[in-house]
C-alpha atoms as a PDB file:
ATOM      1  CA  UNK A   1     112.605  92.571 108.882  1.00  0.00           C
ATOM      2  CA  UNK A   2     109.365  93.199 110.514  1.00  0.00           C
ATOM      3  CA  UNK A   3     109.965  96.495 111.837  1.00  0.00           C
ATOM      4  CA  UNK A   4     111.051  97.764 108.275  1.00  0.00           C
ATOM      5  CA  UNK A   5     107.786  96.319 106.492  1.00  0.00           C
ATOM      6  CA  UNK A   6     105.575  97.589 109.177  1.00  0.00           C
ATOM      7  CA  UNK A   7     107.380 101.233 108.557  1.00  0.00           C
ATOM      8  CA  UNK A   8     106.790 101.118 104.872  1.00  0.00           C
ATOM      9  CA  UNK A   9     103.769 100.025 105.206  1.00  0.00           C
ATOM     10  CA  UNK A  10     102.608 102.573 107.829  1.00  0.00           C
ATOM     11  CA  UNK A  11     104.614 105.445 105.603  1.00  0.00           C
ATOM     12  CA  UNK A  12     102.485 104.711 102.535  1.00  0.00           C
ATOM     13  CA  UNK A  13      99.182 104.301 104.284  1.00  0.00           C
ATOM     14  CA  UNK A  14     100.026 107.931 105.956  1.00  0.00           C
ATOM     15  CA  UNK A  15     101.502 109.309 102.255  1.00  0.00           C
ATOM     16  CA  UNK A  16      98.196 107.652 100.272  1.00  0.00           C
ATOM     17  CA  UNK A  17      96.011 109.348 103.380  1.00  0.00           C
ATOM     18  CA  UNK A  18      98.072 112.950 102.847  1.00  0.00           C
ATOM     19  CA  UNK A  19      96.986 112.648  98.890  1.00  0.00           C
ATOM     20  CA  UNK A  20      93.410 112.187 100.001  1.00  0.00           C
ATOM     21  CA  UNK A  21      93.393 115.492 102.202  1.00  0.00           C
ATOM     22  CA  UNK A  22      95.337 117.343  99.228  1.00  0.00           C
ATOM     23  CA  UNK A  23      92.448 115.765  96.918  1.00  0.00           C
ATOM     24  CA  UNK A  24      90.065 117.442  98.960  1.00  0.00           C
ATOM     25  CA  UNK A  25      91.544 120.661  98.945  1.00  0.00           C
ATOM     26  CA  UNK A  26      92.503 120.934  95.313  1.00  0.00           C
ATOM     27  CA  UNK A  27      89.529 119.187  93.275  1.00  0.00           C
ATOM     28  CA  UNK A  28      87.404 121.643  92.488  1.00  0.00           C
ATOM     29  CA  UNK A  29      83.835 119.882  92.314  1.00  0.00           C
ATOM     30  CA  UNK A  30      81.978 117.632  94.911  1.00  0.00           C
ATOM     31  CA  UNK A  31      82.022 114.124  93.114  1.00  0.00           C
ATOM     32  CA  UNK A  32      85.952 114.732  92.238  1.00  0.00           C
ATOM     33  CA  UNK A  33      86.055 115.218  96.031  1.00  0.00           C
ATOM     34  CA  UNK A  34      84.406 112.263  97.185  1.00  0.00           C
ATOM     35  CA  UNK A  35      86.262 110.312  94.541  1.00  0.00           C
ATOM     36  CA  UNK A  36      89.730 110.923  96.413  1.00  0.00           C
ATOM     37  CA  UNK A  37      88.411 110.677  99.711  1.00  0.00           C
ATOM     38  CA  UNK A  38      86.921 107.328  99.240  1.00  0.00           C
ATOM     39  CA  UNK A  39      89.734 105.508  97.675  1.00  0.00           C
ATOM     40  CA  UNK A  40      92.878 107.255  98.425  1.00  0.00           C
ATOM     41  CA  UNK A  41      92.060 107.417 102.723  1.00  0.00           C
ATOM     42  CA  UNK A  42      90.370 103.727 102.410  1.00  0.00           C
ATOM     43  CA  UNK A  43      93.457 102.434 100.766  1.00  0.00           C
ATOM     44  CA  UNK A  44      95.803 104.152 103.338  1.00  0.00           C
ATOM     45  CA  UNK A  45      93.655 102.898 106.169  1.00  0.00           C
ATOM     46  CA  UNK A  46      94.112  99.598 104.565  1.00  0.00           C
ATOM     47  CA  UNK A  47      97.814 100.109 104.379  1.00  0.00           C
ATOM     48  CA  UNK A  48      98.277 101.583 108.182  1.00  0.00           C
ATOM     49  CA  UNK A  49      96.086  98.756 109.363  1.00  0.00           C
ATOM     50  CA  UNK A  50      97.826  96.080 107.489  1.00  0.00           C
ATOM     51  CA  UNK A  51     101.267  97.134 109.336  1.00  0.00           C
ATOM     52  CA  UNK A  52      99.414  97.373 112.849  1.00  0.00           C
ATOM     53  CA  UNK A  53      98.886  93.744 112.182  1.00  0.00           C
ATOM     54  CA  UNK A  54     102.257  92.559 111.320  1.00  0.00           C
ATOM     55  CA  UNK A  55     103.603  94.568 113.780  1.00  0.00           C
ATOM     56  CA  UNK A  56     101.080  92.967 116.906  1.00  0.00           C
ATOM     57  CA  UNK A  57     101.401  89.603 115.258  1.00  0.00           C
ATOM     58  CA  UNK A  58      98.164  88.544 117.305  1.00  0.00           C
ATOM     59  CA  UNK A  59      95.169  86.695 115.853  1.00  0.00           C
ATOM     60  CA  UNK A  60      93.094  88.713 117.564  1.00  0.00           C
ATOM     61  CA  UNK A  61      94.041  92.001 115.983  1.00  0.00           C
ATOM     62  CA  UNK A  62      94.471  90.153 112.940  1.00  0.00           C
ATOM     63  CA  UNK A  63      90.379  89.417 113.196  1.00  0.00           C
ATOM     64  CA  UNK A  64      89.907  92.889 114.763  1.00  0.00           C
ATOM     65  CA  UNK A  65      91.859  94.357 111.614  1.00  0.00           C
ATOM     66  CA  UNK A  66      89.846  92.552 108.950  1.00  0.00           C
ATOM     67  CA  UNK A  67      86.358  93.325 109.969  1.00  0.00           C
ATOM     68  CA  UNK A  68      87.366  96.830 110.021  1.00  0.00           C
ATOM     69  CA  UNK A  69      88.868  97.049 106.969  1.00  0.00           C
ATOM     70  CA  UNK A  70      85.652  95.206 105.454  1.00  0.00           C
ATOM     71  CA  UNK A  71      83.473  98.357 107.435  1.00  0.00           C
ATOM     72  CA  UNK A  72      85.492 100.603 105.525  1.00  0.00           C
ATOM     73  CA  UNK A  73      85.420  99.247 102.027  1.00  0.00           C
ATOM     74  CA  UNK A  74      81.415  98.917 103.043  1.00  0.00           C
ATOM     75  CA  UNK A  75      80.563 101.944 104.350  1.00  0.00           C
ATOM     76  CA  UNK A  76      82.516 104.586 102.239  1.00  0.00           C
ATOM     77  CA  UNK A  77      81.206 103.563  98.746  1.00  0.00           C
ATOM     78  CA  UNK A  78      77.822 103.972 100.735  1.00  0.00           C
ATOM     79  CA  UNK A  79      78.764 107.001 102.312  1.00  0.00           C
ATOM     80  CA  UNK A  80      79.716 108.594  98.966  1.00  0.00           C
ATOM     81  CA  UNK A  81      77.087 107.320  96.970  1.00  0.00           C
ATOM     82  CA  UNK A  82      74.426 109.054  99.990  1.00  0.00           C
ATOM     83  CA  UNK A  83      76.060 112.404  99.624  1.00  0.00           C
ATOM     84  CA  UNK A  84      76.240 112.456  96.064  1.00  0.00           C
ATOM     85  CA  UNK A  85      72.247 111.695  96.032  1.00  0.00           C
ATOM     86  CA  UNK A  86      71.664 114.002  98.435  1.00  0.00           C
ATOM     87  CA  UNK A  87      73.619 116.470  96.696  1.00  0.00           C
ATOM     88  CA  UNK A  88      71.983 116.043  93.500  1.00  0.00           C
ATOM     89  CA  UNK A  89      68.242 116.562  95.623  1.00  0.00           C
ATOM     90  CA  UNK A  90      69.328 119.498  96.416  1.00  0.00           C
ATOM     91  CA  UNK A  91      70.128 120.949  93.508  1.00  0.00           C
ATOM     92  CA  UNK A  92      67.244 119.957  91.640  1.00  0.00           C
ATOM     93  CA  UNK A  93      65.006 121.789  94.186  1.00  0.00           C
ATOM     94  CA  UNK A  94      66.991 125.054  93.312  1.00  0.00           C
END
């Protein structure tokens, strides 16, 4: 039972990670962009970690596992919210 939740789990964190990339090909302006980079790949991550923590069933990864996933929801709201900002400084100057 554990070995098929971990595989869904880690299938939907890779398919929710494959829409991000396609996000970032196909969106045509910077913010759209960000927008499906941020929460499409952080949710995936979240998925693909989730099922390497079931699938260890350690409390140590388990720990390991949520302070990463709290870097991540962090860091790329940050991470956007710099490059947009910078983006926008930039293109006031020209």
């Amino acid at each position: 039972m554990n070995i098929l939740l971990v595989s869904i789990l880690l299938f939907f964190g890779s398919v929710f990670i494959l829409i991000a990339s396609i996000g970032l090909v196909r969106f045509k302006d910077l913010y759209s962009r960000m927008h499906a980079t941020t929460k499409a790949t952080s949710f995936g991550i979240l998925l693909l970690l989730l099922g390497i923590s079931i699938y260890f069933n350690s409390w140590n990864v388990a720990i390991k596992v949520v302070l990463i996933i709290n870097l991540i929801y962090f860091t790329a709201p940050l991470a956007a919210h710099s490059i947009a900002k910078s983006y926008e400084d930039k293109k006031d100057k020209e």
